[in-house]
PDB file of N, CA and C in Angstrom:
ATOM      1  N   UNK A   1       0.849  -1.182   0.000  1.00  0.00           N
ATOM      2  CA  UNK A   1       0.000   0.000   0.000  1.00  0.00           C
ATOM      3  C   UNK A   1       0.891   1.240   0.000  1.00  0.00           C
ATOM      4  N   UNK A   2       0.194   2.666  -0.664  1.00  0.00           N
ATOM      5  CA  UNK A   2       1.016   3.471  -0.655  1.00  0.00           C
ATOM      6  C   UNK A   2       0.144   5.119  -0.105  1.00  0.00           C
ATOM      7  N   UNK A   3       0.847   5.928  -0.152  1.00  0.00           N
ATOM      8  CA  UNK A   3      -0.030   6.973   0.291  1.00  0.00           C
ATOM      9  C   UNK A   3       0.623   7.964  -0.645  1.00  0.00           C
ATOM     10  N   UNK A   4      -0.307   9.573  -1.085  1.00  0.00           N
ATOM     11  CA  UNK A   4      -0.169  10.491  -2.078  1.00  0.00           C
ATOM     12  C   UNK A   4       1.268  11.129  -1.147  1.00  0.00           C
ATOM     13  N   UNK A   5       2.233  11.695  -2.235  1.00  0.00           N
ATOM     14  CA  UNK A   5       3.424  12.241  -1.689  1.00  0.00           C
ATOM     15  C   UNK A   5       3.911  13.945  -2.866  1.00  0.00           C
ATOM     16  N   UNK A   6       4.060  14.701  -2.380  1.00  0.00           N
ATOM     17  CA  UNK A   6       4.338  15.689  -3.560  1.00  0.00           C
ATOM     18  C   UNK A   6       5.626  15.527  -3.781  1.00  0.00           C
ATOM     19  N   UNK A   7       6.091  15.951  -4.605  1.00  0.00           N
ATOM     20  CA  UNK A   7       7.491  16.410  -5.010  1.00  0.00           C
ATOM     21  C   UNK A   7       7.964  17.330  -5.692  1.00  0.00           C
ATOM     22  N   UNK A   8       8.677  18.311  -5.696  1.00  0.00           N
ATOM     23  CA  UNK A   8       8.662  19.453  -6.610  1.00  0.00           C
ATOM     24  C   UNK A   8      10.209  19.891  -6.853  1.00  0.00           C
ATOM     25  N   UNK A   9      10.428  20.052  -7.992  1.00  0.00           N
ATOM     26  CA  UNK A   9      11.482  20.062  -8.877  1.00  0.00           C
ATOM     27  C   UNK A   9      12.034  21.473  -9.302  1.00  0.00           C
ATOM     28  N   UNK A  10      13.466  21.946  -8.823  1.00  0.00           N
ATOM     29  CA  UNK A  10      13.566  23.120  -8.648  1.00  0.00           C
ATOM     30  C   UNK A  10      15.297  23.222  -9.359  1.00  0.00           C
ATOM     31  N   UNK A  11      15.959  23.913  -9.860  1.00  0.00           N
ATOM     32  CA  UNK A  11      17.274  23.881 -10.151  1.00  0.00           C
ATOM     33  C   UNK A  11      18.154  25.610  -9.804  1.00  0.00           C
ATOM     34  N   UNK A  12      19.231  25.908  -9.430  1.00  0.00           N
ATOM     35  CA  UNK A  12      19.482  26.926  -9.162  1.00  0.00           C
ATOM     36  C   UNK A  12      21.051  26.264  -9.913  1.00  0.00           C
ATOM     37  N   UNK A  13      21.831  27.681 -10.277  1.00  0.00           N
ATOM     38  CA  UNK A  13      23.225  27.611 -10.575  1.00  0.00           C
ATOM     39  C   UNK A  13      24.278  27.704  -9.927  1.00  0.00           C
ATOM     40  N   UNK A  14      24.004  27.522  -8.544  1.00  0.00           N
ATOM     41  CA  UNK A  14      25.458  27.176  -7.898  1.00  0.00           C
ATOM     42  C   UNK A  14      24.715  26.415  -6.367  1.00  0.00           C
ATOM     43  N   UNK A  15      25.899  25.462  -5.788  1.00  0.00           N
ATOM     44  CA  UNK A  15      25.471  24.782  -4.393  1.00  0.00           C
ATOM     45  C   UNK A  15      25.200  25.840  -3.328  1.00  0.00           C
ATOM     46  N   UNK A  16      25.623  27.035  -2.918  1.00  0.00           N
ATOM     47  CA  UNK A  16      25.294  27.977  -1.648  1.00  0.00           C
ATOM     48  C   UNK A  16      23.852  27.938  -2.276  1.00  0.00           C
ATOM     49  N   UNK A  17      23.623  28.553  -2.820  1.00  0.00           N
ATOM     50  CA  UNK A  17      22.074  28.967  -3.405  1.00  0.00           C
ATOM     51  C   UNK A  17      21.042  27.662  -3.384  1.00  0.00           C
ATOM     52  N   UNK A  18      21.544  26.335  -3.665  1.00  0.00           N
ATOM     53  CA  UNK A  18      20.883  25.052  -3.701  1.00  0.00           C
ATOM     54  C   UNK A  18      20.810  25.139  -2.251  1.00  0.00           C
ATOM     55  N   UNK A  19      22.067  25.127  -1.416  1.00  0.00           N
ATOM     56  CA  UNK A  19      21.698  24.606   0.093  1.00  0.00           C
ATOM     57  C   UNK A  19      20.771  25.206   0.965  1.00  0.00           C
ATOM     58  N   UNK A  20      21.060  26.850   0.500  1.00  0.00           N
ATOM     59  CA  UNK A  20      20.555  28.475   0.821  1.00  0.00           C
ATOM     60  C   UNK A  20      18.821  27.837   1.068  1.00  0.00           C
ATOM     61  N   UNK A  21      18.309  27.297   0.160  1.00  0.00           N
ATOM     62  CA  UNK A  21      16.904  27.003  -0.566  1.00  0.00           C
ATOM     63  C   UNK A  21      16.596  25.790   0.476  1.00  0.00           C
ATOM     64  N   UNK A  22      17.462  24.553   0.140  1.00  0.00           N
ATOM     65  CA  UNK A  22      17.047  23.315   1.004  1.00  0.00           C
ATOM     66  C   UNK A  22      16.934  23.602   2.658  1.00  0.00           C
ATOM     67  N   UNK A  23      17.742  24.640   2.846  1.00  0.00           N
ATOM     68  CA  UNK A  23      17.873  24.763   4.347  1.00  0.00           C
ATOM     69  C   UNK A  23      16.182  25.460   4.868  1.00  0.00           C
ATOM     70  N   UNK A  24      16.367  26.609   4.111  1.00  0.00           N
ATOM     71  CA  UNK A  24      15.078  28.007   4.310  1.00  0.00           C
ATOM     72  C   UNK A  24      13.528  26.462   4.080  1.00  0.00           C
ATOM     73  N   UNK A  25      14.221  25.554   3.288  1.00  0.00           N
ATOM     74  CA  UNK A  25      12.065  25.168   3.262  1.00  0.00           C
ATOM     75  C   UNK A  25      11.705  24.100   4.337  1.00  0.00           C
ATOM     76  N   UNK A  26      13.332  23.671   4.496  1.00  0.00           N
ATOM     77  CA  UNK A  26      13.022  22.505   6.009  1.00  0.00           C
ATOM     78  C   UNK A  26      13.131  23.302   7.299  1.00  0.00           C
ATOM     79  N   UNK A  27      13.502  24.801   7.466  1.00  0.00           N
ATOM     80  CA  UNK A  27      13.320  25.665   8.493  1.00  0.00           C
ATOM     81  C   UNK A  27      11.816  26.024   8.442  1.00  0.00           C
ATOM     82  N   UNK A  28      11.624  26.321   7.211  1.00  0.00           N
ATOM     83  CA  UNK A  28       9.878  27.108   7.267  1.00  0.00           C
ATOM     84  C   UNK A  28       9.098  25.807   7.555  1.00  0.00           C
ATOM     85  N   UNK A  29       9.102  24.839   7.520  1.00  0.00           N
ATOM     86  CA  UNK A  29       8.365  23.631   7.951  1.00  0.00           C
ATOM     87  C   UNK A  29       7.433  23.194   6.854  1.00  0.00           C
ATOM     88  N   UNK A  30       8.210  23.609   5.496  1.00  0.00           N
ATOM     89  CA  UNK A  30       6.808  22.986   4.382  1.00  0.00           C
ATOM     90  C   UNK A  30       7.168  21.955   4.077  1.00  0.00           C
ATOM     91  N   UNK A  31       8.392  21.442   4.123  1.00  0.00           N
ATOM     92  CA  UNK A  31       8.965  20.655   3.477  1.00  0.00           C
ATOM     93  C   UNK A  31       9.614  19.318   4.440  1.00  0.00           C
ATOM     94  N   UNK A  32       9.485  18.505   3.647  1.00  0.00           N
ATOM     95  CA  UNK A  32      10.223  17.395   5.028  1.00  0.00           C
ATOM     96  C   UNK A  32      11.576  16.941   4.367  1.00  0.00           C
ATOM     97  N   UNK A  33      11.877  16.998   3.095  1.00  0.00           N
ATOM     98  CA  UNK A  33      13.077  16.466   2.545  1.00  0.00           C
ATOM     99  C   UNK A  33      13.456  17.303   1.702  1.00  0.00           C
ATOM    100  N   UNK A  34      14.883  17.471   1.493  1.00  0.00           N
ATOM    101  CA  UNK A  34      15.000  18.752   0.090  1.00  0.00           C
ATOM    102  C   UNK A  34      16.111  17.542  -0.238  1.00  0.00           C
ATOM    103  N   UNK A  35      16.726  16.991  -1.412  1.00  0.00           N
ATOM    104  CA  UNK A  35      17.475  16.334  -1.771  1.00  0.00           C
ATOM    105  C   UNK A  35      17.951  17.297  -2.637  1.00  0.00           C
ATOM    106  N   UNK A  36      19.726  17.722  -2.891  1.00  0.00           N
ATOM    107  CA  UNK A  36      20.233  18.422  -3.762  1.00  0.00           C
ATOM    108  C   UNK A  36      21.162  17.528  -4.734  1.00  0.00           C
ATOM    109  N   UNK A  37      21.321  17.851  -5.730  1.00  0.00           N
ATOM    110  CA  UNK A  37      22.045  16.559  -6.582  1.00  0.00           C
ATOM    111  C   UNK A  37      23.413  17.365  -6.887  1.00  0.00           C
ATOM    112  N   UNK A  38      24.508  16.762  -7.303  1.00  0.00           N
ATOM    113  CA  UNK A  38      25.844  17.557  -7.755  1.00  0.00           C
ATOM    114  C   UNK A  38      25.243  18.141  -9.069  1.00  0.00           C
ATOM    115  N   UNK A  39      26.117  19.110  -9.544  1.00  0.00           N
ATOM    116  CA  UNK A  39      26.034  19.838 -10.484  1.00  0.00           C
ATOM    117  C   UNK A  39      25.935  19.048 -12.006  1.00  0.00           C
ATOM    118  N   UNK A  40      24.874  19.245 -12.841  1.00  0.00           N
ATOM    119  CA  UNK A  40      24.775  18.602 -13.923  1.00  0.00           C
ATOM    120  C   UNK A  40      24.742  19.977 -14.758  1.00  0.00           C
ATOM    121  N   UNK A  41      24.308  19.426 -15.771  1.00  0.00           N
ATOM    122  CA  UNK A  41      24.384  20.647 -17.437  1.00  0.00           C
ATOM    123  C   UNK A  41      22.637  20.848 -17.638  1.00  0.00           C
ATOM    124  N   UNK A  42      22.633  21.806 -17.661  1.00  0.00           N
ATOM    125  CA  UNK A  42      21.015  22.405 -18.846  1.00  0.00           C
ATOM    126  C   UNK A  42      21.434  23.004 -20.028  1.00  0.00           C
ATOM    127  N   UNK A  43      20.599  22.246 -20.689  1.00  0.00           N
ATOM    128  CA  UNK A  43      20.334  23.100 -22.076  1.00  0.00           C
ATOM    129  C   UNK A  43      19.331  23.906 -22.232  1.00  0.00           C
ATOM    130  N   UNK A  44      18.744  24.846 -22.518  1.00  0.00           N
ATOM    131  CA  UNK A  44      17.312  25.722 -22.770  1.00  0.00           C
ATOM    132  C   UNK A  44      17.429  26.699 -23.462  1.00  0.00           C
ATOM    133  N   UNK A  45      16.563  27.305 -23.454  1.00  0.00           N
ATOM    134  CA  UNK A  45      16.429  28.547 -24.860  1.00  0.00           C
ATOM    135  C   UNK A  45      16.053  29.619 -23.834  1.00  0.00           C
ATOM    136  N   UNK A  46      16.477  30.429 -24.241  1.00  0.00           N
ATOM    137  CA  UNK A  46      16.385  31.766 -23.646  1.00  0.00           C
ATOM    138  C   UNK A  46      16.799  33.067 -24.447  1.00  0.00           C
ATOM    139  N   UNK A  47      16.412  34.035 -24.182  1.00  0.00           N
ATOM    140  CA  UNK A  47      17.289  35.141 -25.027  1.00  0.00           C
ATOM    141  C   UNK A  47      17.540  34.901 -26.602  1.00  0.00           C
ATOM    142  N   UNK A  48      16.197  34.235 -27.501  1.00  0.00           N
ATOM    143  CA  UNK A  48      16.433  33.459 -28.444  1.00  0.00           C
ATOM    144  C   UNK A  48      17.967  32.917 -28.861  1.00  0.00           C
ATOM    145  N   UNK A  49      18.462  32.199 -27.651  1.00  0.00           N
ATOM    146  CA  UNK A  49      19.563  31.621 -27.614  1.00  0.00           C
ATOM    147  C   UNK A  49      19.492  30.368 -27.031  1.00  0.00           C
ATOM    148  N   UNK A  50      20.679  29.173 -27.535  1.00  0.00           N
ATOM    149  CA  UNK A  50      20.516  28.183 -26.811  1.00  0.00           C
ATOM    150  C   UNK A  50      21.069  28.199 -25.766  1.00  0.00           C
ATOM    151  N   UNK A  51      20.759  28.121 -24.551  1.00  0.00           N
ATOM    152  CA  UNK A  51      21.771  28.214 -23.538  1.00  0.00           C
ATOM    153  C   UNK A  51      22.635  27.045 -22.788  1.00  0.00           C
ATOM    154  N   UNK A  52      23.714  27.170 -22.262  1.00  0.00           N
ATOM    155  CA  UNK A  52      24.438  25.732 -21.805  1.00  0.00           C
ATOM    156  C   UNK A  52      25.473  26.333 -20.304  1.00  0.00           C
ATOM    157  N   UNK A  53      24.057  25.437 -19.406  1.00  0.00           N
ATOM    158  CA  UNK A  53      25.110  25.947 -17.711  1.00  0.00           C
ATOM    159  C   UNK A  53      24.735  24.877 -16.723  1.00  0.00           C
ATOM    160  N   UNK A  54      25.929  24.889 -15.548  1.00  0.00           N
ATOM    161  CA  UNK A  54      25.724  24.333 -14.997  1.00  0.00           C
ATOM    162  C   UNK A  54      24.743  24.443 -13.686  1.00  0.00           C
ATOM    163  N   UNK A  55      23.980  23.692 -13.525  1.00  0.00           N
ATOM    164  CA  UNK A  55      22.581  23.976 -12.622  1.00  0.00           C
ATOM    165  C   UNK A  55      22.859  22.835 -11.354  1.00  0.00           C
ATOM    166  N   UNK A  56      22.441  23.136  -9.969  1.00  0.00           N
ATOM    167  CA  UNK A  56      21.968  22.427  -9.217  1.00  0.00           C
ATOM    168  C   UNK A  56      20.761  21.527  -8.880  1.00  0.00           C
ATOM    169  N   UNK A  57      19.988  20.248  -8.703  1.00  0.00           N
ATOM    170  CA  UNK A  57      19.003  20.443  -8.747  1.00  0.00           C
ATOM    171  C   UNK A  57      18.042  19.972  -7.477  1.00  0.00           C
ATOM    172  N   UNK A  58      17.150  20.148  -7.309  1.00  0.00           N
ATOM    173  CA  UNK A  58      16.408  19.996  -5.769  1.00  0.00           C
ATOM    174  C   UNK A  58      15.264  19.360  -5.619  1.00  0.00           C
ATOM    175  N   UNK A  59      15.156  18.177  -5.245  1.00  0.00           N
ATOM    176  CA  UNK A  59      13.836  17.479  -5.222  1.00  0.00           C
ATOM    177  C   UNK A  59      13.328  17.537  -3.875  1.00  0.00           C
ATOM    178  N   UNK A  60      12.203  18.538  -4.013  1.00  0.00           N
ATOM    179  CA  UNK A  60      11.790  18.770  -2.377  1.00  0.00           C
ATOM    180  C   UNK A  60      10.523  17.677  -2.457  1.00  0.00           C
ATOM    181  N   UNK A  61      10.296  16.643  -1.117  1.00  0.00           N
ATOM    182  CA  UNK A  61       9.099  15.936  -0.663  1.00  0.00           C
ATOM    183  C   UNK A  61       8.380  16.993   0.237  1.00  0.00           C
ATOM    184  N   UNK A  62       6.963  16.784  -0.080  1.00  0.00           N
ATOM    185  CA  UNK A  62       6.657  17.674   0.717  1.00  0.00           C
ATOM    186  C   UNK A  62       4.740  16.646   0.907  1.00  0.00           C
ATOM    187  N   UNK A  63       4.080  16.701   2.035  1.00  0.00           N
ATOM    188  CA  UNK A  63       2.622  16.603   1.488  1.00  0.00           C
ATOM    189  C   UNK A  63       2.079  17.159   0.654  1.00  0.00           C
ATOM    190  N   UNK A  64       1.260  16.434   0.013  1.00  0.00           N
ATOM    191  CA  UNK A  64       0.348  16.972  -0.977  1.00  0.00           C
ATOM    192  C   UNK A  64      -0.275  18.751  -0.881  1.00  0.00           C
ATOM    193  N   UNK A  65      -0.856  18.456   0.588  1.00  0.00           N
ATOM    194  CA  UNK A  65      -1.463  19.845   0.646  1.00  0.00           C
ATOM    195  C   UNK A  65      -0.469  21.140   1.086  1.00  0.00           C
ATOM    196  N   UNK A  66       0.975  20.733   0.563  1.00  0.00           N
ATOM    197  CA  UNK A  66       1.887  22.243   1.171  1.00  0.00           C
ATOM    198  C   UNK A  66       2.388  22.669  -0.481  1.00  0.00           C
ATOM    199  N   UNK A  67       1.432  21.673  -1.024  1.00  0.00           N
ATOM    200  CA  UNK A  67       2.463  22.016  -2.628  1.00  0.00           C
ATOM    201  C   UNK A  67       2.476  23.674  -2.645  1.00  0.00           C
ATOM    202  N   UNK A  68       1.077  24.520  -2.676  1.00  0.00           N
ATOM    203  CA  UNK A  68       1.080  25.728  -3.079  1.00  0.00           C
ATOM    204  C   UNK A  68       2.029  26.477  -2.302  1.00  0.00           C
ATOM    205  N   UNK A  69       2.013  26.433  -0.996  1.00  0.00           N
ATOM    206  CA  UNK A  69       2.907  27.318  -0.360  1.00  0.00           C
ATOM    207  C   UNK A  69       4.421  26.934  -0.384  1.00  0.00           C
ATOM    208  N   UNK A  70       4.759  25.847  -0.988  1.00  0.00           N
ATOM    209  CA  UNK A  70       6.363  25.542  -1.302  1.00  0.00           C
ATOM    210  C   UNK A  70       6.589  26.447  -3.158  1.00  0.00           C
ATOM    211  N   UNK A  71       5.138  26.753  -3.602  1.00  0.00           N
ATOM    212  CA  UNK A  71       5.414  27.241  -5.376  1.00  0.00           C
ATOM    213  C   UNK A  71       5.737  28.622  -4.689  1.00  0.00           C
ATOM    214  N   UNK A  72       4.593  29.184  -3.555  1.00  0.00           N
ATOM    215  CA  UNK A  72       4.863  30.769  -3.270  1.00  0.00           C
ATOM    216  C   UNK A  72       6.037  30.703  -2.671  1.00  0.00           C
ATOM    217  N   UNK A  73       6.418  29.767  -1.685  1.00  0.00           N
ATOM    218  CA  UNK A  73       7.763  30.230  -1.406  1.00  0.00           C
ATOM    219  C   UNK A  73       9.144  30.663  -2.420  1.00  0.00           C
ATOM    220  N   UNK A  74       9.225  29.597  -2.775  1.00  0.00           N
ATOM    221  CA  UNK A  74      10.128  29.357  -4.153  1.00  0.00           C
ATOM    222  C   UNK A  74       9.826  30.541  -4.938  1.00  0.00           C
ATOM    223  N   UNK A  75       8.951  30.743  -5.405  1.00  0.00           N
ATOM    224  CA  UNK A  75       8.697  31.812  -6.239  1.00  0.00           C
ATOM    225  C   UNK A  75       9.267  33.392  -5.855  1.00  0.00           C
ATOM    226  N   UNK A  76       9.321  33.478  -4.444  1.00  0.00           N
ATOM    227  CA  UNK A  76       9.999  34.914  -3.334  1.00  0.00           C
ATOM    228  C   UNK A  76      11.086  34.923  -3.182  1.00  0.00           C
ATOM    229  N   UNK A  77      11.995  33.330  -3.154  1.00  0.00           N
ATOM    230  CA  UNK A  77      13.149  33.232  -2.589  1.00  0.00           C
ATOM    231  C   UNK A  77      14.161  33.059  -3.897  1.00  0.00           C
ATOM    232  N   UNK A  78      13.719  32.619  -5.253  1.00  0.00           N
ATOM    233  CA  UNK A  78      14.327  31.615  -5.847  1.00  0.00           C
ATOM    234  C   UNK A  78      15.281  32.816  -6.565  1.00  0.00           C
ATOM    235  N   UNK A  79      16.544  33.037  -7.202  1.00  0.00           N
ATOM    236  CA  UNK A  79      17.255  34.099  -7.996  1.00  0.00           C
ATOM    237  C   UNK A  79      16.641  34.098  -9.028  1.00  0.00           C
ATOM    238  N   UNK A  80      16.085  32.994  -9.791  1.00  0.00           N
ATOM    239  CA  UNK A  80      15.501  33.099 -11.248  1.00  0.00           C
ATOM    240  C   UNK A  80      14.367  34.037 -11.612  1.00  0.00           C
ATOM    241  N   UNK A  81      14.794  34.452 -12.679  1.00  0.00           N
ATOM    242  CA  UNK A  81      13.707  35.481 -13.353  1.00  0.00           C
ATOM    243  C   UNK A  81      12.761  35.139 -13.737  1.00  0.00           C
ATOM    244  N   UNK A  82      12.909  33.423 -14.120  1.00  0.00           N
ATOM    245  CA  UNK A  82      11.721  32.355 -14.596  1.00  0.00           C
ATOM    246  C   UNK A  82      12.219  30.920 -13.570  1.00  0.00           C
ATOM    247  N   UNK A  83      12.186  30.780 -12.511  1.00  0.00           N
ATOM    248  CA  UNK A  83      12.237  30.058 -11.551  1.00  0.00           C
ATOM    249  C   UNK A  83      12.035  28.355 -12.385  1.00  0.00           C
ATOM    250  N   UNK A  84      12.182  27.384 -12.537  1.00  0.00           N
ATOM    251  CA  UNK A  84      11.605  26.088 -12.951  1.00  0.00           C
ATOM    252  C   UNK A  84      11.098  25.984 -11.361  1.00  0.00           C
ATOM    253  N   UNK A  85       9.818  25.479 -11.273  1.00  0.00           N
ATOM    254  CA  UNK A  85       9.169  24.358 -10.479  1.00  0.00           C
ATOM    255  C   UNK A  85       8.476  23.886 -11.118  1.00  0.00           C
ATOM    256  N   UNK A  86       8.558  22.461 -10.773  1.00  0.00           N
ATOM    257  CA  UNK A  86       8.125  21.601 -11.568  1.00  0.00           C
ATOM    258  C   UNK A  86       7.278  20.677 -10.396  1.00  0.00           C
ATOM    259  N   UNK A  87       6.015  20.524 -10.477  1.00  0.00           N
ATOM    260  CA  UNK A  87       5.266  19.753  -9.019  1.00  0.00           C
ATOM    261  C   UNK A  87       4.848  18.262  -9.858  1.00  0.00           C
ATOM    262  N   UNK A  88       5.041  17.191  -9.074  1.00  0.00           N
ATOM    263  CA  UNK A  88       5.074  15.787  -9.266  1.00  0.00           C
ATOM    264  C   UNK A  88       3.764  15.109  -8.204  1.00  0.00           C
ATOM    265  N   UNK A  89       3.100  14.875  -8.412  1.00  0.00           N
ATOM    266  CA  UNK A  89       2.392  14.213  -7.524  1.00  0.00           C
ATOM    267  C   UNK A  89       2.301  12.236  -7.560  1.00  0.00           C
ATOM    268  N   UNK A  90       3.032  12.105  -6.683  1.00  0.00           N
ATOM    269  CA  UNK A  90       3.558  10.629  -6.573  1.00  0.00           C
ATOM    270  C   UNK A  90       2.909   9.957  -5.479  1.00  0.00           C
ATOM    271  N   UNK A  91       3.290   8.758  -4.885  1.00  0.00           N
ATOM    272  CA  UNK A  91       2.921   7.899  -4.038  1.00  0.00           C
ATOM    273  C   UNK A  91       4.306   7.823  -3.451  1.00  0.00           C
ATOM    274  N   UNK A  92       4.403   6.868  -1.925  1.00  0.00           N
ATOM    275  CA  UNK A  92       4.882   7.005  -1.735  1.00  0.00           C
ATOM    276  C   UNK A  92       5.117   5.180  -0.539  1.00  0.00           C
ATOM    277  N   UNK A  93       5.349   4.574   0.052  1.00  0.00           N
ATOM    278  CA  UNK A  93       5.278   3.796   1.032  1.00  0.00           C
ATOM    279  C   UNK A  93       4.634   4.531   2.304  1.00  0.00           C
ATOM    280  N   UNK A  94       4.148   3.948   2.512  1.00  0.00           N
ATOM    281  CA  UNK A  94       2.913   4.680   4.059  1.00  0.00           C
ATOM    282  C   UNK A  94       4.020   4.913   5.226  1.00  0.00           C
ATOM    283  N   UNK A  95       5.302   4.249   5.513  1.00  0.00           N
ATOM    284  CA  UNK A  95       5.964   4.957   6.626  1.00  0.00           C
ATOM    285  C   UNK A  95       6.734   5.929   6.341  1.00  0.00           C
ATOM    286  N   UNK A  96       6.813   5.955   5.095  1.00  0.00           N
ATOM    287  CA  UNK A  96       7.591   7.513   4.168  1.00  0.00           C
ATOM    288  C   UNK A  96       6.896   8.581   4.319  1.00  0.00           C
ATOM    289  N   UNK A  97       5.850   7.853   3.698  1.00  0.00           N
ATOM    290  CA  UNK A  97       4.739   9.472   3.557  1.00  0.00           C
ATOM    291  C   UNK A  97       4.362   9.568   4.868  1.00  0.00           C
ATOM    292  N   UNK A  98       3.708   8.784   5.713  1.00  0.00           N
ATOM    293  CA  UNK A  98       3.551   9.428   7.556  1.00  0.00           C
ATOM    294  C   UNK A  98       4.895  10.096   7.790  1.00  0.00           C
ATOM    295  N   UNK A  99       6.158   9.824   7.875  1.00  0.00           N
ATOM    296  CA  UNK A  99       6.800  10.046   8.113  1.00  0.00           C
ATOM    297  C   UNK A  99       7.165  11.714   7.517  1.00  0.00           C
ATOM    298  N   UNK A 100       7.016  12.097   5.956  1.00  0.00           N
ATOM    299  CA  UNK A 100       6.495  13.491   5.374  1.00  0.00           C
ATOM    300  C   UNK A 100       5.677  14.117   5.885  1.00  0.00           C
ATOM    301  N   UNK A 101       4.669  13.549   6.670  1.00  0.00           N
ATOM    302  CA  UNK A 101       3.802  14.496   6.935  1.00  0.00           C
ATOM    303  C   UNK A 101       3.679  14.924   8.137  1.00  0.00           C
ATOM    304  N   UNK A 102       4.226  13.636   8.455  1.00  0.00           N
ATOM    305  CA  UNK A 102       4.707  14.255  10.325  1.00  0.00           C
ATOM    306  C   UNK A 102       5.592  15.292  10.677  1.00  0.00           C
ATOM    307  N   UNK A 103       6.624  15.208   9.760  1.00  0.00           N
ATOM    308  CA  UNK A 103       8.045  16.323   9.737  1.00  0.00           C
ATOM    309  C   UNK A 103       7.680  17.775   9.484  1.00  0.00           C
ATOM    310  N   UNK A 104       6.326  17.925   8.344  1.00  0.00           N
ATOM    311  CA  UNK A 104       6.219  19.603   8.080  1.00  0.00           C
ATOM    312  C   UNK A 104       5.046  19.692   9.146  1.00  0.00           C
ATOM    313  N   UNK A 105       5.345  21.029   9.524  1.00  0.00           N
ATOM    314  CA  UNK A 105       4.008  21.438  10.861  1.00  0.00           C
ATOM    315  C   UNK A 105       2.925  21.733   9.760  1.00  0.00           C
ATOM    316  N   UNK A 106       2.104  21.993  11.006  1.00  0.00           N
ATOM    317  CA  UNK A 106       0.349  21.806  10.270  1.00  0.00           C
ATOM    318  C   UNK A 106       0.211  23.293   9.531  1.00  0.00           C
ATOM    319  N   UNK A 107      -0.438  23.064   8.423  1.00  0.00           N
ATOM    320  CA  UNK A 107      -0.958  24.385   7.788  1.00  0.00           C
ATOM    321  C   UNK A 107      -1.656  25.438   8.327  1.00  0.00           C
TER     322      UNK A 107
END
């Protein structure tokens, strides 16, 4: 059996700024996990240009019902001018997800 789990998908261009982020959403209590990955490559278009940099990236768990206030957060805190969040709505194993939902305080 499994229970609903969010996840939301975030990338910044350097680790202070990745950690900066993981730290601020497991302090504000929306979040119960921020996972940061080493530095990989993006490609994207921007500035009708292709662009090529290196990005951090951040898979925050969070309950289902904190998704919105982890988009407003992100959205206040994040350096990007066009922020990526990307929200996942997954499952999860039931002592994971109790365990998610126990960690962020109540709305």
């Amino acid at each position: 059996m499994d229970r609903p789990i969010g996840i939301i998908l975030t990338s910044v261009d350097d680790a202070s700024t990745a950690k900066k982020l993981a730290r601020g959403l497991i302090e504000a209590g929306i979040a119960a996990c921020v996972q940061v990955s080493a530095a990989g490559t993006s490609f994207y278009q921007w500035d009708n240009a292709v662009q090529e940099d290196a990005e951090y990236y951040l898979s925050i768990k969070a309950p289902p019902d904190r998704r919105n206030e982890i988009i407003e957060w992100l959205a206040r805190q994040h350096p990007y001018e066009v922020p990526e969040i990307v929200v996942l709505e997954g499952h999860a194993a039931i002592a994971y997800a109790q365990w998610v939902s126990s960690t962020c305080q109540a709305p």
